[in-house]
Protein backbone atom coordinates (compact mmCIF):
# COMPACT_ATOMS: atom_id res chain seq x y z
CA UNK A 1 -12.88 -8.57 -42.04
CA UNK A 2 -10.40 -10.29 -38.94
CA UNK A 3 -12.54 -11.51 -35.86
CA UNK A 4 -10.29 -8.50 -33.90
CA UNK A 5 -11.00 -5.70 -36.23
CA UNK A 6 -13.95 -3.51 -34.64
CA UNK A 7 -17.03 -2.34 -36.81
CA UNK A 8 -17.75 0.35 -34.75
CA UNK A 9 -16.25 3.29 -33.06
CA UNK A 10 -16.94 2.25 -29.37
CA UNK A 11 -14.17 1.50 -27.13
CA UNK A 12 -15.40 -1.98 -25.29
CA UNK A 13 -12.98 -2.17 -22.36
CA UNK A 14 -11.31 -5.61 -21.21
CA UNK A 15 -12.44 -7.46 -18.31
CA UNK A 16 -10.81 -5.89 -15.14
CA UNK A 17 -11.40 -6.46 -11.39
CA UNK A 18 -11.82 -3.24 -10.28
CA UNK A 19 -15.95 -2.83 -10.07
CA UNK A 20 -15.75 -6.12 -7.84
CA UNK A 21 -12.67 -5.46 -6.48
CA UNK A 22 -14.55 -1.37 -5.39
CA UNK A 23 -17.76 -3.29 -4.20
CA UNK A 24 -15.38 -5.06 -1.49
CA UNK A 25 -13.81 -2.22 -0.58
CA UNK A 26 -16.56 -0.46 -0.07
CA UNK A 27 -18.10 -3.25 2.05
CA UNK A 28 -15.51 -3.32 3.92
CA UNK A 29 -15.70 0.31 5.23
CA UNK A 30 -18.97 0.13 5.54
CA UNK A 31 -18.60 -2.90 8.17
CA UNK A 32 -15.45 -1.64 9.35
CA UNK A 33 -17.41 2.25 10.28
CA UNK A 34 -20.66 0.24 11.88
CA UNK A 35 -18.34 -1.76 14.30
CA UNK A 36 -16.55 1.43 14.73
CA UNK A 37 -19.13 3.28 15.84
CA UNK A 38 -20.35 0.68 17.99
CA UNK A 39 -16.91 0.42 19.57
CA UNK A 40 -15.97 -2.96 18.42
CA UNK A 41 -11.95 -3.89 18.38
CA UNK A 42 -12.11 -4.89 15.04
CA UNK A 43 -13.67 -1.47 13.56
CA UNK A 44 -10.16 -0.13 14.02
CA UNK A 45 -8.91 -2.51 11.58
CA UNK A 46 -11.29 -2.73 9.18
CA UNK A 47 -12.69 0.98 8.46
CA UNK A 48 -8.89 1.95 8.21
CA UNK A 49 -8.65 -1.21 5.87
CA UNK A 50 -11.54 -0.25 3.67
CA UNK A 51 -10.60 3.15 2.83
CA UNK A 52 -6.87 1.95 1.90
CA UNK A 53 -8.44 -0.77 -0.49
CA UNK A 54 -10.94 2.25 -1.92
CA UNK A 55 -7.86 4.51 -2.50
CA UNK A 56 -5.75 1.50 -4.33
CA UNK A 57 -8.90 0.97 -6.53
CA UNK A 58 -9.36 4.61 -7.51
CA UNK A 59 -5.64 4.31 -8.43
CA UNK A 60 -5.65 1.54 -10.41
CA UNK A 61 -8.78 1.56 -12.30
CA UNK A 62 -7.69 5.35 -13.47
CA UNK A 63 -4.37 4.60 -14.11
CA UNK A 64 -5.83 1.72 -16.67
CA UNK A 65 -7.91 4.13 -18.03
CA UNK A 66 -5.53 6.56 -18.39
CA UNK A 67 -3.25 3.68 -20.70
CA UNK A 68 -6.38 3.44 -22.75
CA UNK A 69 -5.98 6.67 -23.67
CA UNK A 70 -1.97 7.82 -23.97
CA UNK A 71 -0.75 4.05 -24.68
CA UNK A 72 -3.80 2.09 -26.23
CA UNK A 73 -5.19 5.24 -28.45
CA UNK A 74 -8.68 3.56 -27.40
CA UNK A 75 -10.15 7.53 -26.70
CA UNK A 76 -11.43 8.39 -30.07
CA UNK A 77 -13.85 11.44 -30.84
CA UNK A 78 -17.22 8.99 -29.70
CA UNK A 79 -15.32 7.67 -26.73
CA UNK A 80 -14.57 11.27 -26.01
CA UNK A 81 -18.22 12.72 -26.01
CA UNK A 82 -19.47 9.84 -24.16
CA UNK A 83 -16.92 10.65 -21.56
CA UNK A 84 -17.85 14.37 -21.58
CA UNK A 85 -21.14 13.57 -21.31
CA UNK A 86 -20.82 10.88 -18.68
CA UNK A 87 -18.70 13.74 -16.72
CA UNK A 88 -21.58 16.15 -17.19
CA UNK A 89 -24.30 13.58 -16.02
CA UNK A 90 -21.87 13.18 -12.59
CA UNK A 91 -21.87 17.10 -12.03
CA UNK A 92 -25.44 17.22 -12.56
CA UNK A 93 -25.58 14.67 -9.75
CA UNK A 94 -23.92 16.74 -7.16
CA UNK A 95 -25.82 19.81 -8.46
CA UNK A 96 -28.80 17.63 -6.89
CA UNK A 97 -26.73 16.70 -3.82
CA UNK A 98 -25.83 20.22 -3.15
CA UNK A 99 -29.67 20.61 -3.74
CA UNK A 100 -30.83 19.23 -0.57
CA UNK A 101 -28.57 21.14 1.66
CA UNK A 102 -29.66 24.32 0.39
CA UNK A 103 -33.48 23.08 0.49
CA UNK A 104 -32.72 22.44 4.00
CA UNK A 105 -31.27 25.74 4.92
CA UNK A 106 -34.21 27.79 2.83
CA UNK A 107 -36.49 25.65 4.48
CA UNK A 108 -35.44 26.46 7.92
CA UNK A 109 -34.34 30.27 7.20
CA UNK A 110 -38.38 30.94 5.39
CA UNK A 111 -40.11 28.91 8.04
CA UNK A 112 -37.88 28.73 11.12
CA UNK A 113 -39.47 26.54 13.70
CA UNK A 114 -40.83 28.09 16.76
CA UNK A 115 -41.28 26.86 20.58
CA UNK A 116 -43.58 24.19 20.79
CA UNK A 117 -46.20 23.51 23.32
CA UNK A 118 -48.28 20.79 22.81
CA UNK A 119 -49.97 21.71 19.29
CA UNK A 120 -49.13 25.57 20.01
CA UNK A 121 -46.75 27.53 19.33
CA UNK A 122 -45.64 29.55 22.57
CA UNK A 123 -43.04 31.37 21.37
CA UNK A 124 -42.08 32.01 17.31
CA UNK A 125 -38.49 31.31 15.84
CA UNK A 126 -36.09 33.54 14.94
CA UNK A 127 -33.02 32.85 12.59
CA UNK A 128 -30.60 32.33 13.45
CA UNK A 129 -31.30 31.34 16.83
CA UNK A 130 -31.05 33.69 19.36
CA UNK A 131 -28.39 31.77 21.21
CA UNK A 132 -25.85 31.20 17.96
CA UNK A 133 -23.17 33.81 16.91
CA UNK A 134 -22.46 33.55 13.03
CA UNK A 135 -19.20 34.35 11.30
CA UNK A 136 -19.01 37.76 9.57
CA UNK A 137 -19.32 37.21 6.29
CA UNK A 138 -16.89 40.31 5.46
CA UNK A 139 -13.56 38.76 6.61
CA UNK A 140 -12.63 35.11 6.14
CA UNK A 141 -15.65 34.15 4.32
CA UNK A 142 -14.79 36.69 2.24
CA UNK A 143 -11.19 35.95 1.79
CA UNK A 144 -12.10 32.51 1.50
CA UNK A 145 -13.95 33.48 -1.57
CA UNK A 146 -11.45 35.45 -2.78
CA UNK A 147 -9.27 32.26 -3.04
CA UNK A 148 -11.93 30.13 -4.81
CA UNK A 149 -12.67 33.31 -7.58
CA UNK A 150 -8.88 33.72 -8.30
CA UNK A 151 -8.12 29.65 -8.53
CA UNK A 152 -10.89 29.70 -11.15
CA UNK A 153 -8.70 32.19 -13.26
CA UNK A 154 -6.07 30.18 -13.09
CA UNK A 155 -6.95 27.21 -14.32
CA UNK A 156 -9.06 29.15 -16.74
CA UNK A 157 -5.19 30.75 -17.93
CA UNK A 158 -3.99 26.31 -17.73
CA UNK A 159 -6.43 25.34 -19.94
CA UNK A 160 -6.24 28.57 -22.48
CA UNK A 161 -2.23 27.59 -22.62
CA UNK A 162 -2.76 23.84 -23.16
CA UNK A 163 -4.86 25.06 -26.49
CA UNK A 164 -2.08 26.85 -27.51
CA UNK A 165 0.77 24.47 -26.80
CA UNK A 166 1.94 26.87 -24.05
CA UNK A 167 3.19 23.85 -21.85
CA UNK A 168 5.53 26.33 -19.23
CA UNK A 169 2.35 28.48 -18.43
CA UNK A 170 -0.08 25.51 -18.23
CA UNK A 171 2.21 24.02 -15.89
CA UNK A 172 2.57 27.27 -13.70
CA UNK A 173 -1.39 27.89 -14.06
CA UNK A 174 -2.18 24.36 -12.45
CA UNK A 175 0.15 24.64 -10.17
CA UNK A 176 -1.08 27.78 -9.14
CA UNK A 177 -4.44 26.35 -8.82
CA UNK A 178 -3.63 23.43 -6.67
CA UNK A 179 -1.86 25.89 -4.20
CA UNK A 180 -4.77 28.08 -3.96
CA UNK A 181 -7.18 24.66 -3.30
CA UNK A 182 -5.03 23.88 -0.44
CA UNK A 183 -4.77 27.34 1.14
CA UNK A 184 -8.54 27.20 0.88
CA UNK A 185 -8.78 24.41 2.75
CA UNK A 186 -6.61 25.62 4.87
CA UNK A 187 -8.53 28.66 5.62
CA UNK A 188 -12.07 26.67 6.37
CA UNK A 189 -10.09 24.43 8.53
CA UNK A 190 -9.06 27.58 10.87
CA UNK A 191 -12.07 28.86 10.20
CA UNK A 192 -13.73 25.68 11.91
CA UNK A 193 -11.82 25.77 14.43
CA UNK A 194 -12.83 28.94 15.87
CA UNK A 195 -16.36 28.31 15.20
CA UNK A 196 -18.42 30.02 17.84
CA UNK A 197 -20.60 26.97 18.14
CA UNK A 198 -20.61 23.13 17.30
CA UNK A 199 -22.16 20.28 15.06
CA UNK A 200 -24.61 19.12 17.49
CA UNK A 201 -25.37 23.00 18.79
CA UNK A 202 -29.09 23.06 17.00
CA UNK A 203 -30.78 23.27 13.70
CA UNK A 204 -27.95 26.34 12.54
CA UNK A 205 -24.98 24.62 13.05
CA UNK A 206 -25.76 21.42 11.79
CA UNK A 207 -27.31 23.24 8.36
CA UNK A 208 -24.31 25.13 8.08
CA UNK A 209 -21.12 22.41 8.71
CA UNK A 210 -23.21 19.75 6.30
CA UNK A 211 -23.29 22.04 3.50
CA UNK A 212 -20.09 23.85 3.95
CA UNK A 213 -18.25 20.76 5.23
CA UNK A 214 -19.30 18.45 1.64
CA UNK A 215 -18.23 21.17 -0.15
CA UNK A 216 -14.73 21.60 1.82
CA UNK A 217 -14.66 17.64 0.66
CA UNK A 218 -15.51 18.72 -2.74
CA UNK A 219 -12.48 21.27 -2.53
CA UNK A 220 -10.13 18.44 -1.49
CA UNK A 221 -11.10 15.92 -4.04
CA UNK A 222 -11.32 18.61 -6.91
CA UNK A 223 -7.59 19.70 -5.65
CA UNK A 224 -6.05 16.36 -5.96
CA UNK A 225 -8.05 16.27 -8.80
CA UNK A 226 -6.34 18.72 -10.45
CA UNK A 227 -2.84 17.76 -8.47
CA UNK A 228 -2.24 14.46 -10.62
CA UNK A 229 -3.12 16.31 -13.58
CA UNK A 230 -0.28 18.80 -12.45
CA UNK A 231 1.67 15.48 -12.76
CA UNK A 232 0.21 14.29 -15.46
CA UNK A 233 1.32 17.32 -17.14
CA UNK A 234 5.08 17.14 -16.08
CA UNK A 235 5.64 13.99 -17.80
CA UNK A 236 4.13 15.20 -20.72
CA UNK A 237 0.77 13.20 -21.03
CA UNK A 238 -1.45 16.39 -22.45
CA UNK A 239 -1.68 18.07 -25.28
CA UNK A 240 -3.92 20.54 -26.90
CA UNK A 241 -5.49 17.27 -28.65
CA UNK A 242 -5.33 14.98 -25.59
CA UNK A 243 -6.37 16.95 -22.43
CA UNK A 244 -9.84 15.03 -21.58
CA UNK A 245 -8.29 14.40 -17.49
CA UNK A 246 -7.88 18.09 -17.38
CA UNK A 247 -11.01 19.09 -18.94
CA UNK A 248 -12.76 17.22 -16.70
CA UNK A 249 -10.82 18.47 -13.63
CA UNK A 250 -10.98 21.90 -14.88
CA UNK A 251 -15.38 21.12 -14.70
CA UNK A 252 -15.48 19.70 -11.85
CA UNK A 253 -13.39 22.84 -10.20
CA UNK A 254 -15.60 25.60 -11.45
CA UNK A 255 -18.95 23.56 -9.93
CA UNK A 256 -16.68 23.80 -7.18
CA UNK A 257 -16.50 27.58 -7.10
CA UNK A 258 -20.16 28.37 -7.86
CA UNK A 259 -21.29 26.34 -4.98
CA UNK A 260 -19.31 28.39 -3.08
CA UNK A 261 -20.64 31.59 -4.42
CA UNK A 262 -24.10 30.39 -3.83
CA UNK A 263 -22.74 29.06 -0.18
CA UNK A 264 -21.70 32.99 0.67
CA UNK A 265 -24.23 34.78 -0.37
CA UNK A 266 -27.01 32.22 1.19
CA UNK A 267 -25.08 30.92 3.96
CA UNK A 268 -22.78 33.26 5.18
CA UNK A 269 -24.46 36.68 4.29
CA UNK A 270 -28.29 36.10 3.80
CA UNK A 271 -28.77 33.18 6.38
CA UNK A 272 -27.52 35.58 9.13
């Protein structure tokens, strides 16, 4: 057998600069948000800086590993389940992450803190706080939700017509998909902005703009998520075979909506 023949199925990638090249970058916004925040000149440079180098990174490292797949045929069926389950390992992750922010609301919602006095309590907590107004769940919220449950059908009807070769309706699905994420965000956006009360406003506020606020990230990265897909998919880089990108956006999008679903009905409705 040649030196460069493999014995195995494993895909052993080359050497590439990225994970060093990430590490830097992300150095570099750390510094760069620390001198920031301590209103240092050279903050403005550097955090600015940092998240440029992070966003070339992402771009290059994926692009590579998107050539290992369409151009180097390096994604075989074990390559492929060790992605899936790599991807499954990551949404597990921020299944945790989410986690804490609802342990934090529950915890504050079951056992609300009252007015302390010394080691007595003078006067017991209510929740929400007597002095916050809260959104009504039965309008925005609602339409919010709306958005998220009908964005999940559609790229439910992308990835049905990928399987079947359907590549007009797969396009028209993701694009659909990707214009219902940004209307989303839209909405929250408006939505903050006529919050009746702010970050630093008490123990409400701060629960409920940490745990709707990573998941309004979440909605943004899963959109341009499923945006260069979209692209992707114009230039004809999927298949019915070759899809994994997709698959994984198409994941990471539904985590996306039940958090929300489990955001409503906690947050908006039951935490009132």
């Amino acid at each position: 057998m040649a030196d460069h023949e493999k014995s195995h199925p494993y895909h052993l990638v080359n050497p590439s600069p990225w994970p060093i090249m990430g590490a830097i970058s992300l150095l570099t916004t750390a510094i760069g948000a620390i001198l920031f925040l301590h209103k240092y000149m050279l903050g403005k440079f550097l955090l600015p800086l940092g998240f440029l180098m992070i966003f070339y990174v992402m771009f290059a490292w994926w692009r590579d590993v998107v050539k290992e797949a369409a151009i180097d045929k390096a994604h075989n069926n074990v390559v492929k389940n060790g992605l899936r389950i790599g991807m499954a390992l990551f949404i597990l992750s921020e299944v945790m992450f989410f986690f804490g922010f609802f342990f934090s609301f529950f915890h504050s919602v079951i056992a609300t803190p009252g007015i302390l006095e010394g080691v007595w309590v003078v006067k017991e907590g209510v929740w929400p706080p007597a002095d916050i107004k809260t959104f009504d769940p039965w309008h925005l919220p609602l339409f919010n939700t709306l958005i998220l449950l009908l964005s999940g059908t559609t790229v439910t009807w992308a990835h049905y017509s990928l399987l079947e070769n359907n590549r007009k309706d797969f396009i028209q699905g993701l694009g659909i998909t990707v214009l219902l994420g940004m209307f989303f965000t839209l909405c929250q956006a408006f939505e903050y902005m006529h919050a009746p009360f702010t970050f630093n406003g008490g123990n409400y506020p701060s629960n409920f703009f940490m745990a709707t606020g990573f998941h309004g990230a979440h909605v943004i990265i899963g959109t341009i998520f499923l945006a260069v897909c979209w692209f992707r998919a114009r230039k004809g880089q999927m298949d019915s075979e070759n899809h994994l990108g997709f698959e994984f956006a198409a994941w990471y999008w539904h985590f996306v909506d039940v958090v929300w679903l489990f955001l409503f009905v906690f947050v908006y409705v039951w935490g009132r």
